[in-house]
Protein backbone atom coordinates (compact mmCIF):
# COMPACT_ATOMS: atom_id res chain seq x y z
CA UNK A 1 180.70 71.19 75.87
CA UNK A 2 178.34 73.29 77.95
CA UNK A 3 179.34 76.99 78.74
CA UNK A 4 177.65 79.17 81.07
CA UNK A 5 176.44 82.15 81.08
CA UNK A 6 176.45 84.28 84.25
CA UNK A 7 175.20 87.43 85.89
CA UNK A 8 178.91 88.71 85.73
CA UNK A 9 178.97 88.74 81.90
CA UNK A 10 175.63 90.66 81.54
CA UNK A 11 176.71 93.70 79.84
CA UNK A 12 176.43 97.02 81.99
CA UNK A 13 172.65 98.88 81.29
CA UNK A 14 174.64 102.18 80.83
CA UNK A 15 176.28 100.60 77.85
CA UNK A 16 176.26 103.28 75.43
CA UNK A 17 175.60 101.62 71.70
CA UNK A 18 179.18 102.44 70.86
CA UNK A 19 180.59 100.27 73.57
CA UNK A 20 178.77 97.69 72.51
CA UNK A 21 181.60 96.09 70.16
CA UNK A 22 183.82 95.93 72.75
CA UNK A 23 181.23 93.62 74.72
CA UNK A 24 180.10 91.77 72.22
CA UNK A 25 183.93 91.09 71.16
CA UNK A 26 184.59 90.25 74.91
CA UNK A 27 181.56 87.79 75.02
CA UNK A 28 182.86 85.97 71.84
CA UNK A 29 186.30 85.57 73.75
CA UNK A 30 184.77 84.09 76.84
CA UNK A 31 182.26 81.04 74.31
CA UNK A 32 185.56 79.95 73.82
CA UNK A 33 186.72 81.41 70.57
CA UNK A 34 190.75 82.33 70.97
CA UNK A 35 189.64 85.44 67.94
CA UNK A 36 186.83 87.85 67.66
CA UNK A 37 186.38 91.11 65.49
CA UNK A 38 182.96 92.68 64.10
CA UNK A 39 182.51 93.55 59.96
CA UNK A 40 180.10 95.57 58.52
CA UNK A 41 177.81 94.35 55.51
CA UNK A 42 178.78 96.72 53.04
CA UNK A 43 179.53 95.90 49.82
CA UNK A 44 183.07 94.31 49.48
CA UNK A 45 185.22 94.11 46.89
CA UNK A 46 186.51 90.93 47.01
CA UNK A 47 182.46 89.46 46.90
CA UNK A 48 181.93 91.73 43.83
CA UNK A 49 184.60 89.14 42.00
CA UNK A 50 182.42 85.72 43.42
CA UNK A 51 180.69 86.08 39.94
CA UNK A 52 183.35 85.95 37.99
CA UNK A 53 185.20 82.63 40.19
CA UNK A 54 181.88 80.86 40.01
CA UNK A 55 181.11 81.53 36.01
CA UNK A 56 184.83 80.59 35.50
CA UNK A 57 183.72 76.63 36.71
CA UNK A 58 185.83 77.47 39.71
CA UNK A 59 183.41 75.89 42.30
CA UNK A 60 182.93 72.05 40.68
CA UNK A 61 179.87 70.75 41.32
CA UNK A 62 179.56 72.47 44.51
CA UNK A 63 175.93 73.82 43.15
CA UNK A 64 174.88 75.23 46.39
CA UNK A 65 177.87 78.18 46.01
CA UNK A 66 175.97 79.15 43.36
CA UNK A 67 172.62 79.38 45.08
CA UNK A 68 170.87 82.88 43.76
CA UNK A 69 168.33 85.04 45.78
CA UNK A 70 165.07 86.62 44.04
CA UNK A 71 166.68 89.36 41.84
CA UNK A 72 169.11 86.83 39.98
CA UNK A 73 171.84 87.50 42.08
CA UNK A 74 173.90 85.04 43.95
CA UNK A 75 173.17 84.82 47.52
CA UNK A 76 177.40 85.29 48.44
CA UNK A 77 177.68 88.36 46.45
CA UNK A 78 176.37 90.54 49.50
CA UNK A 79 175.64 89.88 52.82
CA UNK A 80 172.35 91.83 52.59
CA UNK A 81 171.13 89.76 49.93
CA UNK A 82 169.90 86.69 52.42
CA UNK A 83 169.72 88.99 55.48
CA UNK A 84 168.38 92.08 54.33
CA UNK A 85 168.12 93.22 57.88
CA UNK A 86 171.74 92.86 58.95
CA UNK A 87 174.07 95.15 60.13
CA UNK A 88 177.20 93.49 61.56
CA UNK A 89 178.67 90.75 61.51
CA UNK A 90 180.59 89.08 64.47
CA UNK A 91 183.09 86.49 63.18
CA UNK A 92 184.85 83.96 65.80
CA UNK A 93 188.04 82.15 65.18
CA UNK A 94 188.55 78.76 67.24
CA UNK A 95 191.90 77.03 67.31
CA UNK A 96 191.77 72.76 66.18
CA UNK A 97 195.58 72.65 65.99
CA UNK A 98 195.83 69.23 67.62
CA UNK A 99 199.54 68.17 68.78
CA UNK A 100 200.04 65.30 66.12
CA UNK A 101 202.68 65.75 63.64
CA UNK A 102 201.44 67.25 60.66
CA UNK A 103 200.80 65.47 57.10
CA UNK A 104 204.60 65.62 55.91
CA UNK A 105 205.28 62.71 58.54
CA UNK A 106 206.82 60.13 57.25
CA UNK A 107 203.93 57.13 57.08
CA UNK A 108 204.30 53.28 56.40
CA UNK A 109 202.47 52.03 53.24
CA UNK A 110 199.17 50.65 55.48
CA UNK A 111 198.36 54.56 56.42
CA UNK A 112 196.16 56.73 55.22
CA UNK A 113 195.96 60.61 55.82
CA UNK A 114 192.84 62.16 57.59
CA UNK A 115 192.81 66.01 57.62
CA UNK A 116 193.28 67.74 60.89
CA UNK A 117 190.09 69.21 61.02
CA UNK A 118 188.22 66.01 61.13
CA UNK A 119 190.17 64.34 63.46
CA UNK A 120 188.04 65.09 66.58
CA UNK A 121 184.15 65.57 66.77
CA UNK A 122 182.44 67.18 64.67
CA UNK A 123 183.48 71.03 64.33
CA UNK A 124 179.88 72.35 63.56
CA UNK A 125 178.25 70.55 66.45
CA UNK A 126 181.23 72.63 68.77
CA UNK A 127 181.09 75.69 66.84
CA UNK A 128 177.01 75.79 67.19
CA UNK A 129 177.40 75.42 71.10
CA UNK A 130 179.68 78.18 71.10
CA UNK A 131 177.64 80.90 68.96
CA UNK A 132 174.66 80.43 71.39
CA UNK A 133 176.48 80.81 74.35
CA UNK A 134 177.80 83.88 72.31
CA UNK A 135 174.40 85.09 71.23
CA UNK A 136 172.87 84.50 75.00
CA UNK A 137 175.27 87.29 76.62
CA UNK A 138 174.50 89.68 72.92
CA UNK A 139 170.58 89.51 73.58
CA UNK A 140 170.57 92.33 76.17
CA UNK A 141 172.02 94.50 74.08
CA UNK A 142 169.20 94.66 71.17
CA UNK A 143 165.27 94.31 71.83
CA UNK A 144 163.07 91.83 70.93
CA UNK A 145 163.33 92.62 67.30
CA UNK A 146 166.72 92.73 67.37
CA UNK A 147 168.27 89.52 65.21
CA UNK A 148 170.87 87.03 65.89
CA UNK A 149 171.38 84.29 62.92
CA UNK A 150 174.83 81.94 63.83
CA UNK A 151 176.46 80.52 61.37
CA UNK A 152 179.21 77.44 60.75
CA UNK A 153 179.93 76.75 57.46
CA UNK A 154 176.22 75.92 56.49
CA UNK A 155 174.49 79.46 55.47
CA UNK A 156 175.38 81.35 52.64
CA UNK A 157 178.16 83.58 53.81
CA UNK A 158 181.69 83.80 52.38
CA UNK A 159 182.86 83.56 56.17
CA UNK A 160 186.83 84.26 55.04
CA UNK A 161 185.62 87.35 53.66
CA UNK A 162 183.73 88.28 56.71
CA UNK A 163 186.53 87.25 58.96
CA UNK A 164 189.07 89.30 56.99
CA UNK A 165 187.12 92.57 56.84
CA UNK A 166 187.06 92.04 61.03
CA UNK A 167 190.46 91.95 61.66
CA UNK A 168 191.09 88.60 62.31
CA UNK A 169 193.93 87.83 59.32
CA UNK A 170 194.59 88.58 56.07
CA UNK A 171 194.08 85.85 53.19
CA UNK A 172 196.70 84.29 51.79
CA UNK A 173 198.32 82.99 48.67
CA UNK A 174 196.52 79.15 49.55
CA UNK A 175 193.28 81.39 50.02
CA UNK A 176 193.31 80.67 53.86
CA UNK A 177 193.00 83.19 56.26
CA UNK A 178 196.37 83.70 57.93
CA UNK A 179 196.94 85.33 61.58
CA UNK A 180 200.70 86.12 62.83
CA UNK A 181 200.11 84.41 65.90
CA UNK A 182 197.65 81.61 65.38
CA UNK A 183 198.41 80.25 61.80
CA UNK A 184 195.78 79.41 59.70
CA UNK A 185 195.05 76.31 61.80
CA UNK A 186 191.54 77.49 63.06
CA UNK A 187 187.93 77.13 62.23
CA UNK A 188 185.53 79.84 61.84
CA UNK A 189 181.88 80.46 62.61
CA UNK A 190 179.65 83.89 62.35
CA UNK A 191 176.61 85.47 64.13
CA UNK A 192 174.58 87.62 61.55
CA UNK A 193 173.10 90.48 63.62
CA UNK A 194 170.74 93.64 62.79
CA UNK A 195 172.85 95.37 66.14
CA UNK A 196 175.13 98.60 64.70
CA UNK A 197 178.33 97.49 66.50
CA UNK A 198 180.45 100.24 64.29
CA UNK A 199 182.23 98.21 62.52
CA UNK A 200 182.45 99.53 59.37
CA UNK A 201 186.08 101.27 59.65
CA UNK A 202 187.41 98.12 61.19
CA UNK A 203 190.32 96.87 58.46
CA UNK A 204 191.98 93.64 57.20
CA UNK A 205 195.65 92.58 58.49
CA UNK A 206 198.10 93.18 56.35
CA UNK A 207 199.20 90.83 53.78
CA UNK A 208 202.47 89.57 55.51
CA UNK A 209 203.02 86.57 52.67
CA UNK A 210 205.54 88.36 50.91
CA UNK A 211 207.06 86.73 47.83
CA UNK A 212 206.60 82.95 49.56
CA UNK A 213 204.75 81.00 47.28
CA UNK A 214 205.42 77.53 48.84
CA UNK A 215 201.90 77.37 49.16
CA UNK A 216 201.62 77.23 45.29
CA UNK A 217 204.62 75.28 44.64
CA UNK A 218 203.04 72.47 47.00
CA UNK A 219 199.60 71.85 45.85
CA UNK A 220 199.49 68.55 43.49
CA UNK A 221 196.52 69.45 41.03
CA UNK A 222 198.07 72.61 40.94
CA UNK A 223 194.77 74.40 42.14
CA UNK A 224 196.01 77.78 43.83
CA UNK A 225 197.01 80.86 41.72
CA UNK A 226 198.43 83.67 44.12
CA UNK A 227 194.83 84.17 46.09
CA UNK A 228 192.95 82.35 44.15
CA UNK A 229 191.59 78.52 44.06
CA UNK A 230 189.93 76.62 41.28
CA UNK A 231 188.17 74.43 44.29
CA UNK A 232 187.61 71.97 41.17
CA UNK A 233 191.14 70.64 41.45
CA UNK A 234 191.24 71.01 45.35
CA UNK A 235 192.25 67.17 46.88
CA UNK A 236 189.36 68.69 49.49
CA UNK A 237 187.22 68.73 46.72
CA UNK A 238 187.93 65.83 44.78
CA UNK A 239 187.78 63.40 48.29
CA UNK A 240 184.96 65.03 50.10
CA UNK A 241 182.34 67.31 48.22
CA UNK A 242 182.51 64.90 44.66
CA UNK A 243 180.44 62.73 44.56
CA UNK A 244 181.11 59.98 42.06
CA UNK A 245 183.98 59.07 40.06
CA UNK A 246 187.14 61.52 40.44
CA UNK A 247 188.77 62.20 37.23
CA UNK A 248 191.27 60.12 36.41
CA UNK A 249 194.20 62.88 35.80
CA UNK A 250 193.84 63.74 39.56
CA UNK A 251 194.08 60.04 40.96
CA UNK A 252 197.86 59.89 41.92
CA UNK A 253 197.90 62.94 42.95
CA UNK A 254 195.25 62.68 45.90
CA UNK A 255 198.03 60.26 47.66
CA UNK A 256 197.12 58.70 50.52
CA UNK A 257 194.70 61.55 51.52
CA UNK A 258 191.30 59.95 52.58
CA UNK A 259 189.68 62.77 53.77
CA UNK A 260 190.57 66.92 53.03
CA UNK A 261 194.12 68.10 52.23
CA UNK A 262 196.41 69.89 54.91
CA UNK A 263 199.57 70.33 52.25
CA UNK A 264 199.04 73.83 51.43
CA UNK A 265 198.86 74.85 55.73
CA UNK A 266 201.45 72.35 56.35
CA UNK A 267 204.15 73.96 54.28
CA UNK A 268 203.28 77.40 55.24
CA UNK A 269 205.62 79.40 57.23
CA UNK A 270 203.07 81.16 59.39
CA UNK A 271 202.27 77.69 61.20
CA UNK A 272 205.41 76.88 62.21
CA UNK A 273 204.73 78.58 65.63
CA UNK A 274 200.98 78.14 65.63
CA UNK A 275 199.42 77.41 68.85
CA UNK A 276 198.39 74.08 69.98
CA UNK A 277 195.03 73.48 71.10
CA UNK A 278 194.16 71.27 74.40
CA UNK A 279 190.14 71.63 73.80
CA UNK A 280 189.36 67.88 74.25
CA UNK A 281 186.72 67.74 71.59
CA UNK A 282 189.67 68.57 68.88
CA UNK A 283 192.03 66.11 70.15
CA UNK A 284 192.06 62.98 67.34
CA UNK A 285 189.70 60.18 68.01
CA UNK A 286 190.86 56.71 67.68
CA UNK A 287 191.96 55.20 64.55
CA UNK A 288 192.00 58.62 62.57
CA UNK A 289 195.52 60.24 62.88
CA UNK A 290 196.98 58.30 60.31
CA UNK A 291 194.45 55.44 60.36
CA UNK A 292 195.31 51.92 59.01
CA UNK A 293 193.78 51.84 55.54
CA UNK A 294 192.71 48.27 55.64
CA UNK A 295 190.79 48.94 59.17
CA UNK A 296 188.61 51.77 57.73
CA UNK A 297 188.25 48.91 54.45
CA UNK A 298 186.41 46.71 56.50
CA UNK A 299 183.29 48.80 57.23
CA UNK A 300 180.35 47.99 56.67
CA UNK A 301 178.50 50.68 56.11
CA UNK A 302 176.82 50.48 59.73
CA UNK A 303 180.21 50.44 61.32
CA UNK A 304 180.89 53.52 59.20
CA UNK A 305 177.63 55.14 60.54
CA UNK A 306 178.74 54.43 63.97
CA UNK A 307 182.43 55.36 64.10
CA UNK A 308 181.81 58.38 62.23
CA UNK A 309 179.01 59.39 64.34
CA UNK A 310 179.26 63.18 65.49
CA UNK A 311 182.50 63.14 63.38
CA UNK A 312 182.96 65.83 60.21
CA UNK A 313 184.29 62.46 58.38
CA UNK A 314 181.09 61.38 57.24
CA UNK A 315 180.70 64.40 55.04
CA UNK A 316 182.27 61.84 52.90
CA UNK A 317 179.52 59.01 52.84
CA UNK A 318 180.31 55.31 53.19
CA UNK A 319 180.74 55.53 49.57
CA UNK A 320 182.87 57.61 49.18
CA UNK A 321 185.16 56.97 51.79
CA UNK A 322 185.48 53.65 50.13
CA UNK A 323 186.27 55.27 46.68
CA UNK A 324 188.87 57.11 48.23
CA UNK A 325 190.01 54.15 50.20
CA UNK A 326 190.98 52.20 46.68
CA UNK A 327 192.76 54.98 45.29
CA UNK A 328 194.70 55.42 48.35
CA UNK A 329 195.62 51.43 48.12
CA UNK A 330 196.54 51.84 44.65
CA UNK A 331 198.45 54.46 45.40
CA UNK A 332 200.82 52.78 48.00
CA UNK A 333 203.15 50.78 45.98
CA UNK A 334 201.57 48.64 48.98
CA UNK A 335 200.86 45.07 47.03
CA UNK A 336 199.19 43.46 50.20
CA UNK A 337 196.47 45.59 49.05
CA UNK A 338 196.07 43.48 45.74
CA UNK A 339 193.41 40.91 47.22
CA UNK A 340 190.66 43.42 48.56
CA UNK A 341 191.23 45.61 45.50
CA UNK A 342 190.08 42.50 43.59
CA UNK A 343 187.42 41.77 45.53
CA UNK A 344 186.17 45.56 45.39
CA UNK A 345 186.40 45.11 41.24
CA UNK A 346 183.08 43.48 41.74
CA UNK A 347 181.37 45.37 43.98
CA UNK A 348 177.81 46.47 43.01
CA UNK A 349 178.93 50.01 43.47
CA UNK A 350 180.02 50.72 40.04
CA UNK A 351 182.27 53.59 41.01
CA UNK A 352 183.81 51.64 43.45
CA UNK A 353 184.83 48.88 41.32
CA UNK A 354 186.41 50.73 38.62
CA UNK A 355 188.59 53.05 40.86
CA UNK A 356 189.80 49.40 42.29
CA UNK A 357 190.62 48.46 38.86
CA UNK A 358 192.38 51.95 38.50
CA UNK A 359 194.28 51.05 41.91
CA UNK A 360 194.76 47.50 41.06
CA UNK A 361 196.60 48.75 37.52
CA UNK A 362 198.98 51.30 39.55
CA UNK A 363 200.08 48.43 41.81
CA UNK A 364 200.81 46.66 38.92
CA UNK A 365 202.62 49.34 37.90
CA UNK A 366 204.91 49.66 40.49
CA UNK A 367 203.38 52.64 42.09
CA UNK A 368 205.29 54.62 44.88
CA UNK A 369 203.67 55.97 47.67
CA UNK A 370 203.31 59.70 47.49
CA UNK A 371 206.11 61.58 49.11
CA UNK A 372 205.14 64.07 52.03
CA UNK A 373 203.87 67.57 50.87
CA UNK A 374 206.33 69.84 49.74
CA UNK A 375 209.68 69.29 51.64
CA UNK A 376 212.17 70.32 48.87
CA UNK A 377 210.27 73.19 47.72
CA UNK A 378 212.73 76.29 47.36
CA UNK A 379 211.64 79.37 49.19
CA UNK A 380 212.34 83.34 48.89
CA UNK A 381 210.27 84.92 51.50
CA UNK A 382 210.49 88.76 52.31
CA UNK A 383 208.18 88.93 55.73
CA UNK A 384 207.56 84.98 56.48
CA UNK A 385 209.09 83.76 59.81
């Protein structure tokens, strides 16, 4: 996607420094992102407790959370601390709501689940695209010192936090930033600037959960608290960002979920009404809403390389995708399954061949596909929809 900049979007030379947020918020609207708000860099209190959630294991053996700067401290504690010369921080919200049921559908036992997210290209890739168009209209306004960093999941800044503290939701009970209108379907990317856009007195949304906690009730590894996630139980976790074997105790409960987890958006009230998105690059590729679980099987991993390409699936690897392919099998009750479950016993992988043997033994046992997330969960809400 290519967006252009024109004359008509340069930002007036009487401009006073003041009006800048207002442009620069305008200019995020018009890269394409459907929210935009400006944070300062202060110190937050919500960053002063990272510490604390990574020293409590909370982050797995997602090492790079825990990446510290020169004085010992870690990098997400403070925005300053890997940009010493910022001063704002423009967040961006884009919309991937893509008009495919969601993951409570009813599915036969051949189906696996693919999150939402990765259903169409790659999110980064789009995101990227839409920060520089972003940051080309922003130059004007700063001089040729003047810094511009953008950001999409890959630096180290807490973007919820950032996002929050700019108006652009408030974060819920499943630790996902929630807007009235747009849900919590939406991905979000950040430009690090040393511009003064004012934005210090800007303030969160207000928590609208209320006493809902079908959020909490949903999750099957039981990994949210009110607020808080122990990311080491997270299905997102445990499929993507693990590498190796998954612990056994969370096995059944990961489903037929290949690929991220949508249960604890799916159930929540706030995207009932959430906007659909039409952008063609989030619409779902072939073969991954709901994709046929022996299809993906036969990959080699060349085929995975090239179906995959520009996709945010192969954040998984080829292995992995296969190690979550078994356990989905096993978990089907499906026992068509049986014969490339044996054959994947004796793969040279070693961590492929004994989650087949964990799959083969829950087929034997007369395992039941996993129903969809949450649908009998009892709710008492007091400001949901």
């Amino acid at each position: 996607m290519t967006i252009q900049v024109t004359t008509a979007n340069a930002p007036d030379p009487a401009l006073k420094p003041h009006e800048w947020r207002d442009f620069a918020l305008a200019a995020g609207k018009r890269a394409g992102f459907e929210l935009t708000g400006a944070a300062g860099v202060a110190p937050s209190a919500r960053l002063a407790l990272f510490p604390d959630w990574i020293e409590q294991g909370n982050a797995g053996a997602m090492q790079y959370l825990a990446r510290r700067g020169e004085d010992g401290r870690y990098l997400r504690e403070s925005i300053r601390q890997a940009w010493p010369w910022a001063r704002s921080v423009l967040c961006g919200a884009a919309v991937y709501n893509a008009a495919p049921p969601r993951a409570s559908v009813p599915r036969d036992a051949e189906r696996g689940w693919i999150s939402r997210y990765a259903w169409g290209s790659d999110y980064h890739d789009i995101l990227r695209t839409r920060l520089e168009a972003w940051i080309r209209e922003l130059r004007p306004l700063g001089g040729p010192a003047d810094h511009f960093q953008p950001t999409v999941d890959t630096a180290p800044l807490v973007e919820r936090d950032a996002a929050l503290r700019a108006g652009l939701g408030w974060q819920g009970k499943n630790t996902c930033l929630l807007h009235p209108q747009a849900g919590s379907f939406f991905f979000l990317a950040a430009i690090i600037t040393s511009l003064d856009l004012g934005a210090e007195a800007d303030a969160p949304l207000p928590d609208r959960c209320g006493t809902c906690t079908r959020c909490i009730q949903a999750c099957p590894t039981q990994a949210l608290t009110p607020y808080q996630m122990d990311a080491s139980r997270c299905l997102a976790y445990l499929n993507i960002e693990l590498r190796g074997p998954i612990p056994e105790p969370f096995r059944a409960a990961l489903g037929d979920n290949l690929l991220g987890c949508d249960i604890c958006q799916d159930v929540c009230p706030w995207n009932r009404r959430a906007p659909r998105t039409e952008v063609p690059e989030f619409q779902p590729r072939p073969g991954l809403f709901a994709p046929l679980l022996e299809e993906l099987a036969e990959l080699s991993e060349a085929g995975y390389r090239e179906k995959f390409r520009g996709s945010a699936v192969k954040r998984a690897k080829y292995a992995g995708l296969r190690r979550n392919l078994a356990l989905a099998m096993g978990n089907s009750g499906n026992p068509g399954f049986a014969p490339r479950l044996e054959r994947w016993t004796q793969d040279p992988d070693p961590v492929l061949a004994e989650h087949a043997s964990w799959a083969l033994a829950r087929l034997a046992g007369g395992a039941q596909a996993t129903p969809g997330p949450g649908t009998d969960v009892q709710v008492s809400t007091s400001t949901c929809p």
